[in-house]
PDB file of N, CA and C in Angstrom:
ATOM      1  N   UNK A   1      59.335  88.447  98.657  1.00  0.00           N
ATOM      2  CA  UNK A   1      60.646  88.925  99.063  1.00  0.00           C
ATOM      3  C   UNK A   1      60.746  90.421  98.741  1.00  0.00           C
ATOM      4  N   UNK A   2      61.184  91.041  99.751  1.00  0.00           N
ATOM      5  CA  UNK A   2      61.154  92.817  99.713  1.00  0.00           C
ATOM      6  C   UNK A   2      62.888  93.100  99.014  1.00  0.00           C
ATOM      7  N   UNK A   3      62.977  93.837  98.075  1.00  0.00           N
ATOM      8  CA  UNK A   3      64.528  94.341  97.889  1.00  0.00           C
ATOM      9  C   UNK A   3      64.363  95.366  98.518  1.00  0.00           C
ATOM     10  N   UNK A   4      65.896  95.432  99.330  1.00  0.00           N
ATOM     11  CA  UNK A   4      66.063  96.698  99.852  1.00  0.00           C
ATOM     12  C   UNK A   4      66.896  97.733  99.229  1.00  0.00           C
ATOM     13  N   UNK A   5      66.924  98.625  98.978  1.00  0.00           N
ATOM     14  CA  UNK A   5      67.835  99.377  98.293  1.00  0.00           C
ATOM     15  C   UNK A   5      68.391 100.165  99.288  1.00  0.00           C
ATOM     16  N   UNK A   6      69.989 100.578  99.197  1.00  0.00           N
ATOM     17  CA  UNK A   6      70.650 101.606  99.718  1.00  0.00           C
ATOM     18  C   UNK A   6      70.061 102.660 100.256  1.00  0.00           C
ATOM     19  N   UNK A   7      70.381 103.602 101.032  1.00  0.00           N
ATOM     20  CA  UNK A   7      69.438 104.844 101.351  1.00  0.00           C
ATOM     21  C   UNK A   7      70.601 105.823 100.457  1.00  0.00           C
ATOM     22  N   UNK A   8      69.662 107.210 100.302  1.00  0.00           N
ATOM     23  CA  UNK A   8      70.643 107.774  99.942  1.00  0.00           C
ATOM     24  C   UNK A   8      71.190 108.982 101.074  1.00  0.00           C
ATOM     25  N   UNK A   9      72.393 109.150 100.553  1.00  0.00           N
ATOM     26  CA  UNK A   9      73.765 109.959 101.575  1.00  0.00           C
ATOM     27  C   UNK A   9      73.703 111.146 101.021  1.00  0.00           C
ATOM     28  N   UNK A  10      73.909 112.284 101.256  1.00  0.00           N
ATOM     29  CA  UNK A  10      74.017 113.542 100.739  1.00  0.00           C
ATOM     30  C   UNK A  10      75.190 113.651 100.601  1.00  0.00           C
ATOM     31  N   UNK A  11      75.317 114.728  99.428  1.00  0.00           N
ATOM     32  CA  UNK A  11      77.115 114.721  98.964  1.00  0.00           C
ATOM     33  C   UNK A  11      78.098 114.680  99.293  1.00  0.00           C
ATOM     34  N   UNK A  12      78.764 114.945  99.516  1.00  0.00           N
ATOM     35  CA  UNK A  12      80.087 114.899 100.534  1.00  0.00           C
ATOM     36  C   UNK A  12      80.247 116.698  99.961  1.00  0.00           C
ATOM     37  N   UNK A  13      80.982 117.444 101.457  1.00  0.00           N
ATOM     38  CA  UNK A  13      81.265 118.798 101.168  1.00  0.00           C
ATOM     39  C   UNK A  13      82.540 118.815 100.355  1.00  0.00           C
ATOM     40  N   UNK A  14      82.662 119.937  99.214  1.00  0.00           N
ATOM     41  CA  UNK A  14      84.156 119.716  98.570  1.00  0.00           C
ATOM     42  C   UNK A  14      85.158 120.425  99.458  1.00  0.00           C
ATOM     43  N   UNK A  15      86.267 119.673  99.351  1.00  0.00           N
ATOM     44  CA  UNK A  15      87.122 120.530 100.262  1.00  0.00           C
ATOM     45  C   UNK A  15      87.862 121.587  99.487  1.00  0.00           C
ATOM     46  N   UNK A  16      87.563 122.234  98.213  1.00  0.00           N
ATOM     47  CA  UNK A  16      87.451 123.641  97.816  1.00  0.00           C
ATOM     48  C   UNK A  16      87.103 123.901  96.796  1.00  0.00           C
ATOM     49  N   UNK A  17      86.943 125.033  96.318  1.00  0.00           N
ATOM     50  CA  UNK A  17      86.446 124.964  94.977  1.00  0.00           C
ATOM     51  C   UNK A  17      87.316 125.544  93.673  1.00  0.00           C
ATOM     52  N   UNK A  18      86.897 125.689  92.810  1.00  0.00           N
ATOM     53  CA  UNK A  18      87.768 126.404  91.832  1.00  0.00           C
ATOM     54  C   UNK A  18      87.605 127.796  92.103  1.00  0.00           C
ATOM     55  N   UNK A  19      87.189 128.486  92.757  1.00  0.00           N
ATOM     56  CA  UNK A  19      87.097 129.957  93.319  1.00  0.00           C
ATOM     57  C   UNK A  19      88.102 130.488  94.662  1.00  0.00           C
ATOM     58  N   UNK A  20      88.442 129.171  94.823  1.00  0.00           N
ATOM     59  CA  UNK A  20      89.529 129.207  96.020  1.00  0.00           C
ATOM     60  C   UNK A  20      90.496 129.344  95.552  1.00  0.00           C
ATOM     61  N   UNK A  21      91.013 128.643  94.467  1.00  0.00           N
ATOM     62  CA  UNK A  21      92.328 128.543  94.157  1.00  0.00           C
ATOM     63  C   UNK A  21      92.801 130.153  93.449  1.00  0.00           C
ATOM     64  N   UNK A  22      94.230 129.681  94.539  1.00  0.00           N
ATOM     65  CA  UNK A  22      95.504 131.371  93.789  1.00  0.00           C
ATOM     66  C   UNK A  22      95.604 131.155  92.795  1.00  0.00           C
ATOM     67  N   UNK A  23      95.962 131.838  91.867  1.00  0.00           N
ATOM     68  CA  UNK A  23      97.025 132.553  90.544  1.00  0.00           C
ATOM     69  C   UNK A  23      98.310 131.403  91.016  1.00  0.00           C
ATOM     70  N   UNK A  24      98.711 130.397  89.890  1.00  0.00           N
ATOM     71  CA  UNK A  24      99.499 130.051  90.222  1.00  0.00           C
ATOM     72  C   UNK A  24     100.285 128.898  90.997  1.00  0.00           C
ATOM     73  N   UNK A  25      98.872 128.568  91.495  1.00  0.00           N
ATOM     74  CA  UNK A  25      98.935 127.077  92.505  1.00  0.00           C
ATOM     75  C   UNK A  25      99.226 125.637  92.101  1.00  0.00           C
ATOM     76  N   UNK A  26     100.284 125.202  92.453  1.00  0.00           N
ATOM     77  CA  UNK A  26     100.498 123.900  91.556  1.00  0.00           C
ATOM     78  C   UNK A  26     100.543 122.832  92.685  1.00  0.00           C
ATOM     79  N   UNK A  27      99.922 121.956  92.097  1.00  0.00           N
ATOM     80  CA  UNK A  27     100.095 120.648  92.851  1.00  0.00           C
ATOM     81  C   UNK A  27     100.957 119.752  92.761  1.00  0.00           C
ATOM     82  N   UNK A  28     102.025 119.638  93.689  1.00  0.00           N
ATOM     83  CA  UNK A  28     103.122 119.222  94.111  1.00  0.00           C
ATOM     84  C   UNK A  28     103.666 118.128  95.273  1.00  0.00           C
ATOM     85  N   UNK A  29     104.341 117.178  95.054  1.00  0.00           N
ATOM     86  CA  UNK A  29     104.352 116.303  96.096  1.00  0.00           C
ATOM     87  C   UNK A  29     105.141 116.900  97.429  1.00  0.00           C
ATOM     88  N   UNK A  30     104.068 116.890  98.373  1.00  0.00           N
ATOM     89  CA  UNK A  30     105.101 117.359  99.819  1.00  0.00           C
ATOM     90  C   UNK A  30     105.973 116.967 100.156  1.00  0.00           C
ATOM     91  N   UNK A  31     106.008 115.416 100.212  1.00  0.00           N
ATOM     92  CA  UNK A  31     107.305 115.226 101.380  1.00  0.00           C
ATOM     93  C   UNK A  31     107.939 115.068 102.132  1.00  0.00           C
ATOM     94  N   UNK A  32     106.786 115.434 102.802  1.00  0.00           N
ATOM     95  CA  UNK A  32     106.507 115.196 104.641  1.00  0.00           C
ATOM     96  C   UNK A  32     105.809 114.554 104.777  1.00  0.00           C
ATOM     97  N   UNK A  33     106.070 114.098 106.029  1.00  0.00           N
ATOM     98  CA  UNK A  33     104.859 112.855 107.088  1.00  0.00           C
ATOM     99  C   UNK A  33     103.728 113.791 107.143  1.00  0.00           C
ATOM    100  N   UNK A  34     103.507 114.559 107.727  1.00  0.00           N
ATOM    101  CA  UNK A  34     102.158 115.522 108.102  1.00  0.00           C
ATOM    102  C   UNK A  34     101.256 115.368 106.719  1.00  0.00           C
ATOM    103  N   UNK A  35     101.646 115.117 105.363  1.00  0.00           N
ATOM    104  CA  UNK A  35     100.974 115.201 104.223  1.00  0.00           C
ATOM    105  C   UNK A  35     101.289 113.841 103.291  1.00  0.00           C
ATOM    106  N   UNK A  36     102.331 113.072 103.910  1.00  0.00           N
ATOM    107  CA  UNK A  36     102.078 111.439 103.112  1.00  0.00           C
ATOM    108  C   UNK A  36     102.262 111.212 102.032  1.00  0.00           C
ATOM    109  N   UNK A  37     103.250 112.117 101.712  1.00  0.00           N
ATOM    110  CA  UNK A  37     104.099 112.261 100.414  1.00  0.00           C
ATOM    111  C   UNK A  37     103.543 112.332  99.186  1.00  0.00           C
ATOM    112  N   UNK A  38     102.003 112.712  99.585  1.00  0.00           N
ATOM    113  CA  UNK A  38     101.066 113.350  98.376  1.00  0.00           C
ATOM    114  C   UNK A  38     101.370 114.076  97.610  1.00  0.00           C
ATOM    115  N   UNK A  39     100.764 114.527  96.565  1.00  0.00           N
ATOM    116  CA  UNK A  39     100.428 115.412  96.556  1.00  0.00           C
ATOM    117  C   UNK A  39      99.677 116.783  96.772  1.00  0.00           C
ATOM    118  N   UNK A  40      99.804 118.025  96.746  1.00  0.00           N
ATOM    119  CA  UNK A  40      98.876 118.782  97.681  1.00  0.00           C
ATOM    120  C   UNK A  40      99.303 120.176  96.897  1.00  0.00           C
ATOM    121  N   UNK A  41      98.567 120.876  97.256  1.00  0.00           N
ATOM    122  CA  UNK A  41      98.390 122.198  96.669  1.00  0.00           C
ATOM    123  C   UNK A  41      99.383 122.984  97.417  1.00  0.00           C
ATOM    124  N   UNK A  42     100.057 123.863  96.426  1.00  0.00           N
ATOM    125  CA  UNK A  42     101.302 125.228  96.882  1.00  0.00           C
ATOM    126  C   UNK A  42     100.961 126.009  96.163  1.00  0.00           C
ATOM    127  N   UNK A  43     100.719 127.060  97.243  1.00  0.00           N
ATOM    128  CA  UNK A  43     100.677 128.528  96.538  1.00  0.00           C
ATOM    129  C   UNK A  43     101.499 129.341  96.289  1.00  0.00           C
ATOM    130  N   UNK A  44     102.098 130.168  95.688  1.00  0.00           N
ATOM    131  CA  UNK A  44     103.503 131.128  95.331  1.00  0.00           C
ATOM    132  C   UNK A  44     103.779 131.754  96.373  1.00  0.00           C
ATOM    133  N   UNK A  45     104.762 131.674  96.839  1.00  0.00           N
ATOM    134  CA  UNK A  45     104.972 132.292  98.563  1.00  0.00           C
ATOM    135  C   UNK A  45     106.884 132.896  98.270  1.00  0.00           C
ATOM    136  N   UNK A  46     106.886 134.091  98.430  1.00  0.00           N
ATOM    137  CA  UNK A  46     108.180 134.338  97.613  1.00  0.00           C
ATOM    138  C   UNK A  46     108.708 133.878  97.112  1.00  0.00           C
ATOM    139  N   UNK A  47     109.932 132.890  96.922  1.00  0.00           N
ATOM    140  CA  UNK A  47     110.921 132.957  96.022  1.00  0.00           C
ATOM    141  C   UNK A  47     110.169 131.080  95.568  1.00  0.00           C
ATOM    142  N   UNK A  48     109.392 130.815  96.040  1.00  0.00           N
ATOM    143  CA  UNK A  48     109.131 129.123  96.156  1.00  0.00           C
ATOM    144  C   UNK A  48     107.649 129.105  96.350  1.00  0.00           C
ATOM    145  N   UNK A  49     107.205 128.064  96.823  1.00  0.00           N
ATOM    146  CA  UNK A  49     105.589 127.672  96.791  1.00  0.00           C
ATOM    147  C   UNK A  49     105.599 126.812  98.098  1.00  0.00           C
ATOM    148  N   UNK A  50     104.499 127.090  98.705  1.00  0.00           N
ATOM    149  CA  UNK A  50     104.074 126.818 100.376  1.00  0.00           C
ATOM    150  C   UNK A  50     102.855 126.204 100.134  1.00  0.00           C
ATOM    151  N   UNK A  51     103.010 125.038 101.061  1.00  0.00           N
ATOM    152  CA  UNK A  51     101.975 123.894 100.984  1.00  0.00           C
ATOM    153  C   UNK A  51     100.620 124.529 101.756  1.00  0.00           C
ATOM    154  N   UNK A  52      99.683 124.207 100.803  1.00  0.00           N
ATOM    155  CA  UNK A  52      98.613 124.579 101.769  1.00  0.00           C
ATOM    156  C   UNK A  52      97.978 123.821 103.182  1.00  0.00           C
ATOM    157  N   UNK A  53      98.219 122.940 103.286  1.00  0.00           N
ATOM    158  CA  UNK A  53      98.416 121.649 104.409  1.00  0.00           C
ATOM    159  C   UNK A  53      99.315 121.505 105.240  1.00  0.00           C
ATOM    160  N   UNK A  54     100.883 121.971 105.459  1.00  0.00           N
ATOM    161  CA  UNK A  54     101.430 121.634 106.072  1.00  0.00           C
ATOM    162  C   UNK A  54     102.395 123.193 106.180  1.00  0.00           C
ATOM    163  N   UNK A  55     102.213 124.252 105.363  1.00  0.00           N
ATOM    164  CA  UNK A  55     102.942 125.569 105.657  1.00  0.00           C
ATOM    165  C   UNK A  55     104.525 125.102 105.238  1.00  0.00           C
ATOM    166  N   UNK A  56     104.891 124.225 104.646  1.00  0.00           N
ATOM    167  CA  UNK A  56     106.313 123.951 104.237  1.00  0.00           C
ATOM    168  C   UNK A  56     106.743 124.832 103.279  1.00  0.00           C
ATOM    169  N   UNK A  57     107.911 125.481 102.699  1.00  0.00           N
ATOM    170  CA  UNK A  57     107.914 125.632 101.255  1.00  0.00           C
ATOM    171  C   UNK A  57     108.904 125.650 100.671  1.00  0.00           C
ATOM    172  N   UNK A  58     108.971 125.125  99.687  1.00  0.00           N
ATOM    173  CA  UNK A  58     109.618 124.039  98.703  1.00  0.00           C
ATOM    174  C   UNK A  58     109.865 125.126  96.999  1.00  0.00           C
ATOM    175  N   UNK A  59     111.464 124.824  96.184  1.00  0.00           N
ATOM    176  CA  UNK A  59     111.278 125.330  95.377  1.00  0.00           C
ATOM    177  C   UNK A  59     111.276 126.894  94.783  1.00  0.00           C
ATOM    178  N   UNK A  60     111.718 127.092  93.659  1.00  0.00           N
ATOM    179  CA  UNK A  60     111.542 128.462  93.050  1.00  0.00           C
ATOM    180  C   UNK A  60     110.881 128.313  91.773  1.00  0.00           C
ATOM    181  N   UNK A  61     110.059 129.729  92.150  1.00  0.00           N
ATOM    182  CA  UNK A  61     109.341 130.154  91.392  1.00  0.00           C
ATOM    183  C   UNK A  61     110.024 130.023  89.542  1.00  0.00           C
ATOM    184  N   UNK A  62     109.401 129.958  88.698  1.00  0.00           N
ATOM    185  CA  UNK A  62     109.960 130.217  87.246  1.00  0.00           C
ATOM    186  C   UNK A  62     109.354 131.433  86.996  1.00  0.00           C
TER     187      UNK A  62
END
């Protein structure tokens, strides 16, 4: 009897890295349908923080 083993898959690409991220970026639940009431990354966008996924923005800055 032969075992077969799995093949292997190459990594999966990250969808960013820690070199991507702004000054400031907090992960925050969107809210919206377009993003599934996740959470998701906002970057400081004047007075509030703008989703990186859906361009919404939500909130003031402290």
């Amino acid at each position: 009897m032969r075992l077969r083993l799995p093949r292997r898959r190459p990594a999966p690409v990250p969808a960013f890295t820690l070199a991507d991220l702004v000054p400031g970026t907090r992960w925050l639940a969107c809210h919206t349908t377009t993003c599934a009431h996740n959470a998701t990354r906002h970057t400081p966008h004047g007075t509030g923080y703008q989703c990186t996924t859906c361009g919404t923005t939500k909130g003031d800055q402290s």
